[in-house]
C-alpha atoms as a PDB file:
ATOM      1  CA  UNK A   1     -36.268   4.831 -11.609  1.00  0.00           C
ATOM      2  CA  UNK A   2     -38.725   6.500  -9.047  1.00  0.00           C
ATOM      3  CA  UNK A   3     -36.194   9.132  -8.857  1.00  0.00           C
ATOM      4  CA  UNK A   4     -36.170   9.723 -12.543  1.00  0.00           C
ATOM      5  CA  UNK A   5     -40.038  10.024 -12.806  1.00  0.00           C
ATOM      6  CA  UNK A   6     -39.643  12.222  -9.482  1.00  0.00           C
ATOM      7  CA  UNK A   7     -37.020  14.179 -11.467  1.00  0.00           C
ATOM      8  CA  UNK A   8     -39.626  14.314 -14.952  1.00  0.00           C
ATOM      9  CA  UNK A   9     -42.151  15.989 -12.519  1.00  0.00           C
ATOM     10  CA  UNK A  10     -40.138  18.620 -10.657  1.00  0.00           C
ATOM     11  CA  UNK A  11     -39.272  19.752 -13.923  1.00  0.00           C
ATOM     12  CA  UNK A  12     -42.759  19.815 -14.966  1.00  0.00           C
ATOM     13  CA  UNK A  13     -43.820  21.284 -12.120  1.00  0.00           C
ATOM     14  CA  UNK A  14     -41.514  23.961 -12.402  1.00  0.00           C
ATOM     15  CA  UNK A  15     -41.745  25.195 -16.289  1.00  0.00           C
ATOM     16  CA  UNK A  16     -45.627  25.230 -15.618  1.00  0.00           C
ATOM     17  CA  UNK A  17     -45.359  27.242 -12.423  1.00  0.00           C
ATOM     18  CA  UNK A  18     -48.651  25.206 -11.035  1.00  0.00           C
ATOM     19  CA  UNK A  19     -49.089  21.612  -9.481  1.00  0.00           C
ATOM     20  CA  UNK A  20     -52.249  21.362 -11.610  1.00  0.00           C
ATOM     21  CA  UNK A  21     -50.971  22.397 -14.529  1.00  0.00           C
ATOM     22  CA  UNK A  22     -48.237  19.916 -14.602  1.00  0.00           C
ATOM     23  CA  UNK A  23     -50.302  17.500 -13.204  1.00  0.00           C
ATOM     24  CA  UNK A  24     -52.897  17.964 -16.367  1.00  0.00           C
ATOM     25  CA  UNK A  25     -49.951  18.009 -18.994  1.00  0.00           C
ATOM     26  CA  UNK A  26     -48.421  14.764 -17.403  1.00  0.00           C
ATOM     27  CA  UNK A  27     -51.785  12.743 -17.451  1.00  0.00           C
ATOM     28  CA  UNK A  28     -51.855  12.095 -13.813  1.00  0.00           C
ATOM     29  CA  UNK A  29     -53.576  13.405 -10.755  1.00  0.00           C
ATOM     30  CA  UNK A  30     -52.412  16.311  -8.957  1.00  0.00           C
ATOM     31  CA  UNK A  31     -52.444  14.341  -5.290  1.00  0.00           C
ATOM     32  CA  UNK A  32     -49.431  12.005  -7.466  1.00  0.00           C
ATOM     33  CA  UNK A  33     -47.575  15.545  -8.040  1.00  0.00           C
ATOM     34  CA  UNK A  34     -47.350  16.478  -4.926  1.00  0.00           C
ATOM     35  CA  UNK A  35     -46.710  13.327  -3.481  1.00  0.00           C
ATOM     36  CA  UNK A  36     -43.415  12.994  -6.256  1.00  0.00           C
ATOM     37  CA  UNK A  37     -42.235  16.512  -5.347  1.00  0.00           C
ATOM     38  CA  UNK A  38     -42.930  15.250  -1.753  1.00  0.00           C
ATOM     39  CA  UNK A  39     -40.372  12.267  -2.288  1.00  0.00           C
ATOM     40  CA  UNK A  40     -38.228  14.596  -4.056  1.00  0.00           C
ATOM     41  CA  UNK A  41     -37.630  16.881  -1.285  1.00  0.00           C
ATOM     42  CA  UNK A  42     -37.271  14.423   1.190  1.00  0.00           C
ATOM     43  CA  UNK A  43     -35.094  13.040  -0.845  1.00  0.00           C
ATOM     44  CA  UNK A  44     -32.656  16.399  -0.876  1.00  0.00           C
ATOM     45  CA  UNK A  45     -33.608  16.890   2.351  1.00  0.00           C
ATOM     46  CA  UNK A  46     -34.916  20.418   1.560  1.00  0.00           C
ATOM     47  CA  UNK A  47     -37.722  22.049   0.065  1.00  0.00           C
ATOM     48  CA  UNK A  48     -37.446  23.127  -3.574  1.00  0.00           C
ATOM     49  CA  UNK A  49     -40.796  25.282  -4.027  1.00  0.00           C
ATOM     50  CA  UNK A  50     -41.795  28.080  -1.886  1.00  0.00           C
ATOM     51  CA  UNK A  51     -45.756  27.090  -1.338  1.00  0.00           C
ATOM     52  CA  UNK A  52     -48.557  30.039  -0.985  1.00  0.00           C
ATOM     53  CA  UNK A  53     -51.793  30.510  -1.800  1.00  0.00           C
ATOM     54  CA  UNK A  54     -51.015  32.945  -4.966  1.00  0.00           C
ATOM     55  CA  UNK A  55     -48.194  31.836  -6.448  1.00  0.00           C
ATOM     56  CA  UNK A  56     -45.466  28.716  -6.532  1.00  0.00           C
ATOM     57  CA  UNK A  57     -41.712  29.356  -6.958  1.00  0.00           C
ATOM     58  CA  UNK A  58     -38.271  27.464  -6.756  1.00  0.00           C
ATOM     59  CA  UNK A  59     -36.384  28.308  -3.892  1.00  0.00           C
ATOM     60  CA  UNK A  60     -32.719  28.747  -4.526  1.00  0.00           C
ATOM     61  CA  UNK A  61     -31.832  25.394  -4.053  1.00  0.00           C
ATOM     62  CA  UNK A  62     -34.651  24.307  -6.305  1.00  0.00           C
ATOM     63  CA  UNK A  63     -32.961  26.818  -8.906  1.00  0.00           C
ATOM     64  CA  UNK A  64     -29.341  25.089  -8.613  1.00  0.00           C
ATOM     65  CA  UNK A  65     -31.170  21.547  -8.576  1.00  0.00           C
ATOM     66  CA  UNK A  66     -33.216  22.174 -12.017  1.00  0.00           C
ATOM     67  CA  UNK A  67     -30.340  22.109 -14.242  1.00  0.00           C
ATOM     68  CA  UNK A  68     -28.924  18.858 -12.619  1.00  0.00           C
ATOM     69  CA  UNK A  69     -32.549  16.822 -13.251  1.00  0.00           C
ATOM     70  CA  UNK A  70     -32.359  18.263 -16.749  1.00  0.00           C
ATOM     71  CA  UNK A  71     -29.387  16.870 -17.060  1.00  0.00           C
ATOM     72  CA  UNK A  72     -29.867  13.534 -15.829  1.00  0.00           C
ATOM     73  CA  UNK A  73     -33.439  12.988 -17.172  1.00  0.00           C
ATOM     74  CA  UNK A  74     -31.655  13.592 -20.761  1.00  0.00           C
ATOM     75  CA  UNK A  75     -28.888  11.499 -19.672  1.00  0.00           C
ATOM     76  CA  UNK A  76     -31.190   8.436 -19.532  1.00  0.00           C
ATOM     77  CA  UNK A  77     -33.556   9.125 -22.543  1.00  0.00           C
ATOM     78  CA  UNK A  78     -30.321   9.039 -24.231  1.00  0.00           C
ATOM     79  CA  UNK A  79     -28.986   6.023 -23.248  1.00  0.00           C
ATOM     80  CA  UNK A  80     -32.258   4.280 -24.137  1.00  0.00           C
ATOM     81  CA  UNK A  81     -32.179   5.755 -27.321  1.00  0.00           C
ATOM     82  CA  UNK A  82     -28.599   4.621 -27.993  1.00  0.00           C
ATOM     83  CA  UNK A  83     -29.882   1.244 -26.742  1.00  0.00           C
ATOM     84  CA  UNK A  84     -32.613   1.443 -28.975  1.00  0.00           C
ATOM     85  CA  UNK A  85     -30.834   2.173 -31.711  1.00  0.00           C
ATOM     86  CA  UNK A  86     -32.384   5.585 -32.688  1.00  0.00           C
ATOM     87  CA  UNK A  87     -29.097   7.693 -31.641  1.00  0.00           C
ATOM     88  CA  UNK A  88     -29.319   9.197 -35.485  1.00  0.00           C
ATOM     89  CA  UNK A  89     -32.292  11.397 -34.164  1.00  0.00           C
ATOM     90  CA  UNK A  90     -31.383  14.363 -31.728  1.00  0.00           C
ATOM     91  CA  UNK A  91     -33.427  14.396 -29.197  1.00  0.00           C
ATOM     92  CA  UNK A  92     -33.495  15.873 -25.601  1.00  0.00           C
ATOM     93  CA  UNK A  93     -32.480  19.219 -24.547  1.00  0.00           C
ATOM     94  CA  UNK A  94     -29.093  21.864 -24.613  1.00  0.00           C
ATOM     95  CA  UNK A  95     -28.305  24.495 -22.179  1.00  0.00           C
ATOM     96  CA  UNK A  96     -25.825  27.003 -24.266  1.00  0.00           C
ATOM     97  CA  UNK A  97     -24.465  30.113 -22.880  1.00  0.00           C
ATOM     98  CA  UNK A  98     -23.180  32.970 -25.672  1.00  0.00           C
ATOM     99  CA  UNK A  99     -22.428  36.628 -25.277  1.00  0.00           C
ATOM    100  CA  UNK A 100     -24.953  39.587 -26.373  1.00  0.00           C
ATOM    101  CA  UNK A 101     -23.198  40.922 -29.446  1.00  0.00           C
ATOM    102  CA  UNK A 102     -22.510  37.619 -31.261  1.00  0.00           C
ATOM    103  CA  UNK A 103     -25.816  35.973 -30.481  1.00  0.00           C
ATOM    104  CA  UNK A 104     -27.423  39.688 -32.002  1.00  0.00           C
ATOM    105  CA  UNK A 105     -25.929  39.224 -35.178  1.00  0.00           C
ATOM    106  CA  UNK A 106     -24.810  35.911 -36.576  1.00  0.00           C
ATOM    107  CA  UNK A 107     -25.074  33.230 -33.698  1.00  0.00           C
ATOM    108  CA  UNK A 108     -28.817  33.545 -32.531  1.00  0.00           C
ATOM    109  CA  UNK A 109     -29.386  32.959 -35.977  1.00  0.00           C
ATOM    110  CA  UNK A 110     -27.374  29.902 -36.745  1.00  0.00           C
ATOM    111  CA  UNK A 111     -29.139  28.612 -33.075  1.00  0.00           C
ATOM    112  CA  UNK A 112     -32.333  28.624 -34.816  1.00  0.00           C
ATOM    113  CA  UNK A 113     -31.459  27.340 -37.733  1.00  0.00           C
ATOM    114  CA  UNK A 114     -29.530  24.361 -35.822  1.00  0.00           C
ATOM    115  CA  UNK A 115     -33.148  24.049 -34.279  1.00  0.00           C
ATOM    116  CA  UNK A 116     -35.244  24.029 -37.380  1.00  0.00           C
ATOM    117  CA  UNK A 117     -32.854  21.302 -38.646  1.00  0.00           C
ATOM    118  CA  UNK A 118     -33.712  18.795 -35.307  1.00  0.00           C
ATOM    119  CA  UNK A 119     -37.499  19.892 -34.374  1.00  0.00           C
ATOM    120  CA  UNK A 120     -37.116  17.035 -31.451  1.00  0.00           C
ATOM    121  CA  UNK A 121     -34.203  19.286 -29.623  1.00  0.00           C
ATOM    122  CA  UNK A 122     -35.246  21.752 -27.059  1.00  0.00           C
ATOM    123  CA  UNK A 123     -32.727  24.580 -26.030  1.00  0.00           C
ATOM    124  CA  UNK A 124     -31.962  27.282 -22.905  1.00  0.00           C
ATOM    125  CA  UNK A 125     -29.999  30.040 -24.796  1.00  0.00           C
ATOM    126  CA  UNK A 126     -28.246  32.180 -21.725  1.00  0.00           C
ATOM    127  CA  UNK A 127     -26.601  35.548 -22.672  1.00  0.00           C
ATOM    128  CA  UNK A 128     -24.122  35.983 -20.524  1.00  0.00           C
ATOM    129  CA  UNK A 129     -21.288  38.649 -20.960  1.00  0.00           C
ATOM    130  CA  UNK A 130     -18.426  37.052 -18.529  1.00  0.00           C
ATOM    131  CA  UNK A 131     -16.451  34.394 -18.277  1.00  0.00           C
ATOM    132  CA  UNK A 132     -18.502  30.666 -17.463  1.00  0.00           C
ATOM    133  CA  UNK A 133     -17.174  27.836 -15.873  1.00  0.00           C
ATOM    134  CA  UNK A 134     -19.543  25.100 -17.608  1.00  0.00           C
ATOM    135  CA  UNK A 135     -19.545  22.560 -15.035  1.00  0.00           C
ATOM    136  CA  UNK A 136     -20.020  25.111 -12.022  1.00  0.00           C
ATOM    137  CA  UNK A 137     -22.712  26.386 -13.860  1.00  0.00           C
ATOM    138  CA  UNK A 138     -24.671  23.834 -15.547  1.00  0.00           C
ATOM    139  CA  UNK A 139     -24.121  24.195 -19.570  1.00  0.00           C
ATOM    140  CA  UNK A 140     -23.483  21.830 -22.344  1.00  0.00           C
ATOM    141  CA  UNK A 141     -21.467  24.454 -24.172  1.00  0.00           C
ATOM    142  CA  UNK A 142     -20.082  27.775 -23.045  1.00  0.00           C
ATOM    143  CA  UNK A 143     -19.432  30.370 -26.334  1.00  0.00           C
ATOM    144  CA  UNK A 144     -17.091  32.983 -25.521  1.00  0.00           C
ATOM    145  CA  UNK A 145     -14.296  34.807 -26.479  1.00  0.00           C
ATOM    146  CA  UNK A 146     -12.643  36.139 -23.743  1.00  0.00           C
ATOM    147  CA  UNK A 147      -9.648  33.836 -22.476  1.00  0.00           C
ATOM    148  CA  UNK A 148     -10.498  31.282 -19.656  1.00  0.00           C
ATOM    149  CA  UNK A 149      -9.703  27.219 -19.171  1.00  0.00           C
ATOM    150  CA  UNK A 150     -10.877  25.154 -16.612  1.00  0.00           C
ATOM    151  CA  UNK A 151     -10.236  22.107 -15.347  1.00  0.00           C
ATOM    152  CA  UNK A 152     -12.505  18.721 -17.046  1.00  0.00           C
ATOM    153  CA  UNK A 153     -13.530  21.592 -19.512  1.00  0.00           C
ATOM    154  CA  UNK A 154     -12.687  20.527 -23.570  1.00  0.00           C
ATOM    155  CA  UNK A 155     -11.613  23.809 -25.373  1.00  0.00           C
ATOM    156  CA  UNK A 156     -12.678  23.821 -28.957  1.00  0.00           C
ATOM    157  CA  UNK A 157     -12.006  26.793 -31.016  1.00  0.00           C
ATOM    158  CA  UNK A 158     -14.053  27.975 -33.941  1.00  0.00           C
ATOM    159  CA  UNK A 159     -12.257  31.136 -35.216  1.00  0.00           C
ATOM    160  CA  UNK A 160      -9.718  34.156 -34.705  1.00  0.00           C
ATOM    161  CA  UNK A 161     -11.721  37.081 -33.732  1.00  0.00           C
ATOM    162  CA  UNK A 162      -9.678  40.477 -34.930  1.00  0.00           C
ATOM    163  CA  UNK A 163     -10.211  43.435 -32.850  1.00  0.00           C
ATOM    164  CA  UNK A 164      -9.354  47.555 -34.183  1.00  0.00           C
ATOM    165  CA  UNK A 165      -9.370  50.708 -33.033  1.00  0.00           C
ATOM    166  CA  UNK A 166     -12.219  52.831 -34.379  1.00  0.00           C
ATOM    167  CA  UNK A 167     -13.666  56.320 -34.263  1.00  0.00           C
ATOM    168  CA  UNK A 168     -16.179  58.502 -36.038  1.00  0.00           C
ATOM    169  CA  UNK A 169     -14.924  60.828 -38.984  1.00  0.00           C
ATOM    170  CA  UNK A 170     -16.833  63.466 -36.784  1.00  0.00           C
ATOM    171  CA  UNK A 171     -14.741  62.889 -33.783  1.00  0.00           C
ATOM    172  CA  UNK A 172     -11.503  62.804 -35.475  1.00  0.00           C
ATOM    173  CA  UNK A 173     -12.174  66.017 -37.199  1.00  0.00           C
ATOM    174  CA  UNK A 174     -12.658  67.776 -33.985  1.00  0.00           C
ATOM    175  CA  UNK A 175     -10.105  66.115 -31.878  1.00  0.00           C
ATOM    176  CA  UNK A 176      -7.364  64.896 -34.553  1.00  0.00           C
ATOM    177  CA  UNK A 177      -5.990  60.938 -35.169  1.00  0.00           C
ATOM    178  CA  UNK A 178      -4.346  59.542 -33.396  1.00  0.00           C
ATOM    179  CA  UNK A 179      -0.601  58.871 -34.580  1.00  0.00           C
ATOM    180  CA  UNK A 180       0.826  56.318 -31.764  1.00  0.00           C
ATOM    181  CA  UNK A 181      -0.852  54.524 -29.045  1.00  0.00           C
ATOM    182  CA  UNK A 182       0.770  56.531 -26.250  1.00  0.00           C
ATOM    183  CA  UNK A 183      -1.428  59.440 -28.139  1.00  0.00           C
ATOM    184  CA  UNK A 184      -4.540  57.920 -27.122  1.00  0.00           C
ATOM    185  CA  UNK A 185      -3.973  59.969 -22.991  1.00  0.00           C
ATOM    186  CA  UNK A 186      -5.117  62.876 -25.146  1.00  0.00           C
ATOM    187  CA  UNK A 187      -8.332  61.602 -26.821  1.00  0.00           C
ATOM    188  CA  UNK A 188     -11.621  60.486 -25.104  1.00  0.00           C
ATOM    189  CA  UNK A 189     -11.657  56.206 -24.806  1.00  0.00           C
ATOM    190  CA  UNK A 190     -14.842  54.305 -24.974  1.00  0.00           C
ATOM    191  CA  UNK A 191     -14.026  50.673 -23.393  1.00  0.00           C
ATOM    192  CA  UNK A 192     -14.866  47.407 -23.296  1.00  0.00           C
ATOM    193  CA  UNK A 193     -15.077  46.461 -19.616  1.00  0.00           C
ATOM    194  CA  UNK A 194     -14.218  42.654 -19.756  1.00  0.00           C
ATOM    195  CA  UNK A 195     -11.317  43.093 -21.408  1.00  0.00           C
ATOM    196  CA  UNK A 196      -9.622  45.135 -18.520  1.00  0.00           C
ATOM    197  CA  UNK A 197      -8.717  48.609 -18.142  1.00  0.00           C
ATOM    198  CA  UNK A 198      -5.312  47.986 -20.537  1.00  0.00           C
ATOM    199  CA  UNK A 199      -5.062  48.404 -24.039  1.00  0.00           C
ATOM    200  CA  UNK A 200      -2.028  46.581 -25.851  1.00  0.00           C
ATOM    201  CA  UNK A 201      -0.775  47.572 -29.388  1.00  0.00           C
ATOM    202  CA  UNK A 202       1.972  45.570 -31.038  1.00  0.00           C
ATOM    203  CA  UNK A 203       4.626  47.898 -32.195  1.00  0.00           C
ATOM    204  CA  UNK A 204       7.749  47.673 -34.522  1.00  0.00           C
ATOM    205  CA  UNK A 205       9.971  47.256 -31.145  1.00  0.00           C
ATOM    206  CA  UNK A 206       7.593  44.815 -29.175  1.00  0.00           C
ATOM    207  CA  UNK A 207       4.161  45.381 -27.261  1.00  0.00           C
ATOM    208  CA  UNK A 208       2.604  48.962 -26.483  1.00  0.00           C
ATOM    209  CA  UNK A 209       0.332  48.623 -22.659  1.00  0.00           C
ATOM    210  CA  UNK A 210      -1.900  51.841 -22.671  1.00  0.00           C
ATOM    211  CA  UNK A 211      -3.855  52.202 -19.380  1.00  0.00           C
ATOM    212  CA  UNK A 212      -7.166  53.952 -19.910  1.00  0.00           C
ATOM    213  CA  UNK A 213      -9.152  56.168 -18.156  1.00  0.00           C
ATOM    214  CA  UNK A 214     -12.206  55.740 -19.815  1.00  0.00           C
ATOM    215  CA  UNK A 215     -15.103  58.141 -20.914  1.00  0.00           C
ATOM    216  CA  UNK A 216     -17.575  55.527 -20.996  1.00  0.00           C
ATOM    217  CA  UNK A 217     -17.187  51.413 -19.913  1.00  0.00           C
ATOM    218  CA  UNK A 218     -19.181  48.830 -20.467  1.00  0.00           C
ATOM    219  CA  UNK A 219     -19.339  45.134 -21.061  1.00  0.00           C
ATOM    220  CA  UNK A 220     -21.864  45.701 -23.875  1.00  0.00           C
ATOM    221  CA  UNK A 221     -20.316  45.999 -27.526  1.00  0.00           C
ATOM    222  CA  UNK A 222     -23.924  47.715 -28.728  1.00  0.00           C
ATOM    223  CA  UNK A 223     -23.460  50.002 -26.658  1.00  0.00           C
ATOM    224  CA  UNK A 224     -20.013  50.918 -27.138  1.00  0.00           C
ATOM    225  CA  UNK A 225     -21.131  50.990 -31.028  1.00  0.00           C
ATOM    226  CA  UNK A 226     -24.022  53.491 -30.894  1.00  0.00           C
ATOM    227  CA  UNK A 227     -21.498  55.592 -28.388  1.00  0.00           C
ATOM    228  CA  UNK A 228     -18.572  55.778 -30.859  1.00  0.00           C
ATOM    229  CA  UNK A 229     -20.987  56.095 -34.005  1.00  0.00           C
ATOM    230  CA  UNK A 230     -22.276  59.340 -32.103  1.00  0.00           C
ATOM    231  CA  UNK A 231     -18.524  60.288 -32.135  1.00  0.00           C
ATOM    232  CA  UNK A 232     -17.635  60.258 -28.127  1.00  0.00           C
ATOM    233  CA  UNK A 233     -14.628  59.102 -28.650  1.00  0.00           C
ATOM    234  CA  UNK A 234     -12.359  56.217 -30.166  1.00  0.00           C
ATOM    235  CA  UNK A 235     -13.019  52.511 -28.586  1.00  0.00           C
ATOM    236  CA  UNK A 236     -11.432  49.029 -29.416  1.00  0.00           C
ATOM    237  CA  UNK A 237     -14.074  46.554 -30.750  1.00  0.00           C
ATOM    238  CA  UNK A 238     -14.065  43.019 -32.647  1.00  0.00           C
ATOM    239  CA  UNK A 239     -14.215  43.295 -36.487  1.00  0.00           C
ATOM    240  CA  UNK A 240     -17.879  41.476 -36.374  1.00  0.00           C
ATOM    241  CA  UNK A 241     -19.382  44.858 -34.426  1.00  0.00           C
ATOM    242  CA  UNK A 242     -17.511  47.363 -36.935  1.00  0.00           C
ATOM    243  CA  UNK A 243     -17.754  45.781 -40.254  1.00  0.00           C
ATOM    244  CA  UNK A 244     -20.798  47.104 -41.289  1.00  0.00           C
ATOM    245  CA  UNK A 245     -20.246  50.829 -40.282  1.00  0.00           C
ATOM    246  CA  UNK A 246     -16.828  50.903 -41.051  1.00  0.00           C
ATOM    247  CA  UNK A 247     -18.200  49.954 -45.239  1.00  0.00           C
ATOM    248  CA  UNK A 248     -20.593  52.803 -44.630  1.00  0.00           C
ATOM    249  CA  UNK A 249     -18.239  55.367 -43.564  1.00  0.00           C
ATOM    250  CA  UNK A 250     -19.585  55.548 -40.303  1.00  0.00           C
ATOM    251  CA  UNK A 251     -16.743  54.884 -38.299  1.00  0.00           C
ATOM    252  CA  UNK A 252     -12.971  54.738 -39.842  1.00  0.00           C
ATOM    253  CA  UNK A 253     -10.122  52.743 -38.364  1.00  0.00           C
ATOM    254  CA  UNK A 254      -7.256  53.971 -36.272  1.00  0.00           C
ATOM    255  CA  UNK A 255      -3.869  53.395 -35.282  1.00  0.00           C
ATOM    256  CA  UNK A 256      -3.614  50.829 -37.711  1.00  0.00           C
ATOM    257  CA  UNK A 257       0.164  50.542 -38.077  1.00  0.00           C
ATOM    258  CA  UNK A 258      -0.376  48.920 -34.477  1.00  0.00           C
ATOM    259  CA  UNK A 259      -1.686  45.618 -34.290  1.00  0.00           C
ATOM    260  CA  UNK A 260      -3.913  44.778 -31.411  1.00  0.00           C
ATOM    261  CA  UNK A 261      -3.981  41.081 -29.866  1.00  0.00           C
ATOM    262  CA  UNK A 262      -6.941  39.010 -31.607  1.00  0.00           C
ATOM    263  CA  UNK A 263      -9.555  36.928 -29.532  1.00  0.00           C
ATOM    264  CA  UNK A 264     -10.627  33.249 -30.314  1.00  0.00           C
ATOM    265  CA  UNK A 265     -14.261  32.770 -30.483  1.00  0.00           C
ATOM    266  CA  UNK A 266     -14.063  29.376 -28.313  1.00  0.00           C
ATOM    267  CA  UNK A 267     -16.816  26.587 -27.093  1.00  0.00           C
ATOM    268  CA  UNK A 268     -16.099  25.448 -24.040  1.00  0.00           C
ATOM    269  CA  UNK A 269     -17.705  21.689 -23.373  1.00  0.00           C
ATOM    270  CA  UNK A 270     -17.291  19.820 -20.174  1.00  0.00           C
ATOM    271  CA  UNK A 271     -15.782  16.571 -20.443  1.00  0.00           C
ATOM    272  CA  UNK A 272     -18.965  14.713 -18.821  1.00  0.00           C
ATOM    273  CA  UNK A 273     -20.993  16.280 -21.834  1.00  0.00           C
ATOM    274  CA  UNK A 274     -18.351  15.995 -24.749  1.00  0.00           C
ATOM    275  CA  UNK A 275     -19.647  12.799 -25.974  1.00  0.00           C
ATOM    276  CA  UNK A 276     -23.514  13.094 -26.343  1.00  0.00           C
ATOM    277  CA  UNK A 277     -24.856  13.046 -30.143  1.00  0.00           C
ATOM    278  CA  UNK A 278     -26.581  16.313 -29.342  1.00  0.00           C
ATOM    279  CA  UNK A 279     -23.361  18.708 -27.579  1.00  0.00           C
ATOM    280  CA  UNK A 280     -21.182  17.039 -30.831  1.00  0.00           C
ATOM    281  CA  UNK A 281     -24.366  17.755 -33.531  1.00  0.00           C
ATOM    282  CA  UNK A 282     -24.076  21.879 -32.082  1.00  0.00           C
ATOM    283  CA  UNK A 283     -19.717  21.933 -32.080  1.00  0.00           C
ATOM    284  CA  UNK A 284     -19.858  20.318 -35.671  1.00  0.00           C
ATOM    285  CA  UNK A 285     -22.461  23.211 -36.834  1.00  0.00           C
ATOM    286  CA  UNK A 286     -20.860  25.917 -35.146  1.00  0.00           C
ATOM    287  CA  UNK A 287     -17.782  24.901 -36.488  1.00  0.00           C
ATOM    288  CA  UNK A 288     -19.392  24.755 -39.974  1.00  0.00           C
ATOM    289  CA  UNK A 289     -20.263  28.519 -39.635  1.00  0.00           C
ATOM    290  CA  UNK A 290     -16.918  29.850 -38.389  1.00  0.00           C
ATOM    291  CA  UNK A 291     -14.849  28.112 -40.853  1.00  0.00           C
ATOM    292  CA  UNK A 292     -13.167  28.092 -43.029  1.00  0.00           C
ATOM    293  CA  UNK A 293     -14.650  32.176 -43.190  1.00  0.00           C
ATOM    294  CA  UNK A 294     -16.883  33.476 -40.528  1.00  0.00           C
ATOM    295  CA  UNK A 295     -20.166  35.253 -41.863  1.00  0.00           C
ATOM    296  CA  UNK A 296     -18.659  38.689 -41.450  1.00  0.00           C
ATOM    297  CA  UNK A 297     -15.709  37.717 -44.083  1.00  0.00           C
ATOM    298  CA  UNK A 298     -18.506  36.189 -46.060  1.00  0.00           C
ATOM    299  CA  UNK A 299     -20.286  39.526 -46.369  1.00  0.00           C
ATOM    300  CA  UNK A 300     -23.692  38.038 -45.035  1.00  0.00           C
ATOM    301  CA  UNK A 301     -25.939  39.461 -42.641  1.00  0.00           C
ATOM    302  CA  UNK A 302     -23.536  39.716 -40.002  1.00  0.00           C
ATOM    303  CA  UNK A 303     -23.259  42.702 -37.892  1.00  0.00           C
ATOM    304  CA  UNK A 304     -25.480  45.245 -36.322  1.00  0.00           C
ATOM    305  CA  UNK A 305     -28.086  47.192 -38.213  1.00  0.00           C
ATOM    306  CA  UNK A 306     -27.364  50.584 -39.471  1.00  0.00           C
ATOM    307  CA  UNK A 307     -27.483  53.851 -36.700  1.00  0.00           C
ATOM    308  CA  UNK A 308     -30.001  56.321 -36.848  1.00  0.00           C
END
């Protein structure tokens, strides 16, 4: 257990960003810090703070260890709990990694109200806009919805995700719509960089692969929003961006006699972490919010705040 307590303290140690610090919020003396961080790094066999006289900071391999000793130290306060027979009460700590859009308008908000629910859970929230490998990377549960699988990685999906075509009434007037995808070579594109450099329709004799040259790219959907709203040209983007503009006239739809490929929004749990109360209490919620109608179907406050 030495390791454990050493663990407790490096962790400590490193969210207060001071020996004394964590030394006064654990109770003990600050000599018994340094000699557990001491243990710890002889332990690893390398040193996990970068010591001066102004300021303390994890090295690198500090920064990849920290997630681990999370992990663990929450591994073992829930196995006593199980053993104690309190596993009804979350406790302990999530690591969750979601993309910008989606976090800005429904799921940062569901997060906190998961929170508010279980006061004893404590959460990392990561905003990420790529594609995560949990395990490499050190999350409980990876929210996406680009495609990606990896190997001892559970795939649970929470909802389709349509996409459209969209432009501003302004730039349509001055440039025209749009009749057929191979149309869009004429017209300035605004694109989403994850998704590739390709666009694919679905037409009446099979699939339609544009290649753009875009105007703008980005991997940010606000971004791409306020672009298109300002009418620089026509961009793809996921129904849960557009809703709101689209029932305010802001932006119109087109090409819409050409279907375009939805996305899943997708958790992605490793299998090591599939079976705590805690990862299972966050799918089940997430899953409550997604089905059986997302928010923006519902008509709540879903989507991103009017453009001025």
């Amino acid at each position: 257990m030495d390791t454990i307590v050493n663990f407790r303290t490096f962790i400590a140690v490193a969210q207060a960003g001071s020996f004394s610090k964590a030394a006064r919020q654990l109770g003990i003396a600050a000599s018994v810090v340094t000699k557990r961080i001491d243990q710890l790094e002889w332990r690893a066999r390398t040193r996990l703070f970068e010591r001066s006289t102004r300021r303390l900071a994890l090295t690198d391999e500090g920064q990849r260890l920290l997630p681990v000793a999370r992990r663990i130290v929450h591994d073992v306060e829930d196995a006593f709990g199980s053993a104690l027979g309190h596993a009804h009460e979350l406790e302990g700590h999530l690591r969750i990694k979601v993309p910008t859009s989606l976090t800005a308008t429904c799921l940062g908000d569901a997060l906190g109200r998961f929170l508010e629910v279980h006061p004893k859970l404590s959460m990392d929230v990561v905003v990420i806009d790529r594609p995560v490998n949990p395990i490499q990377e050190g999350f409980d549960i990876v929210v996406g919805m680009l495609p990606a699988s990896y190997d001892g990685v559970l795939e649970a999906g929470l909802c389709p995700l349509p996409r459209m075509a969209v432009a501003a009434p302004s730039y349509l007037a001055a440039r025209g719509r749009p009749a057929h995808p191979t149309d869009l070579a004429r017209h300035a594109l605004l694109n989403f960089q994850p998704t590739g450099p390709v666009w694919t329709f679905q037409g009446p004799n099979g699939p339609i692969a544009v290649e753009v040259t875009p105007r703008l790219s980005t991997n940010d959907g606000h971004v791409l929003l306020n672009s298109v709203l300002r009418g620089n040209g026509i961009t793809i983007l996921s129904a849960y961006i557009v809703d709101g503009a689209l029932g305010r006239g802001e932006l119109v739809r087109v090409l819409e006699d050409f279907a375009i490929p939805e996305y899943w929004i997708r958790a992605l749990v490793p299998h090591s972490r599939a079976h705590l109360g805690r990862v299972q209490a966050l799918l089940s919620w997430l899953r409550n919010e997604f089905t059986p109608l997302p928010p923006w179907a519902r008509h709540e406050s879903c989507g991103l705040p009017a453009f001025s």
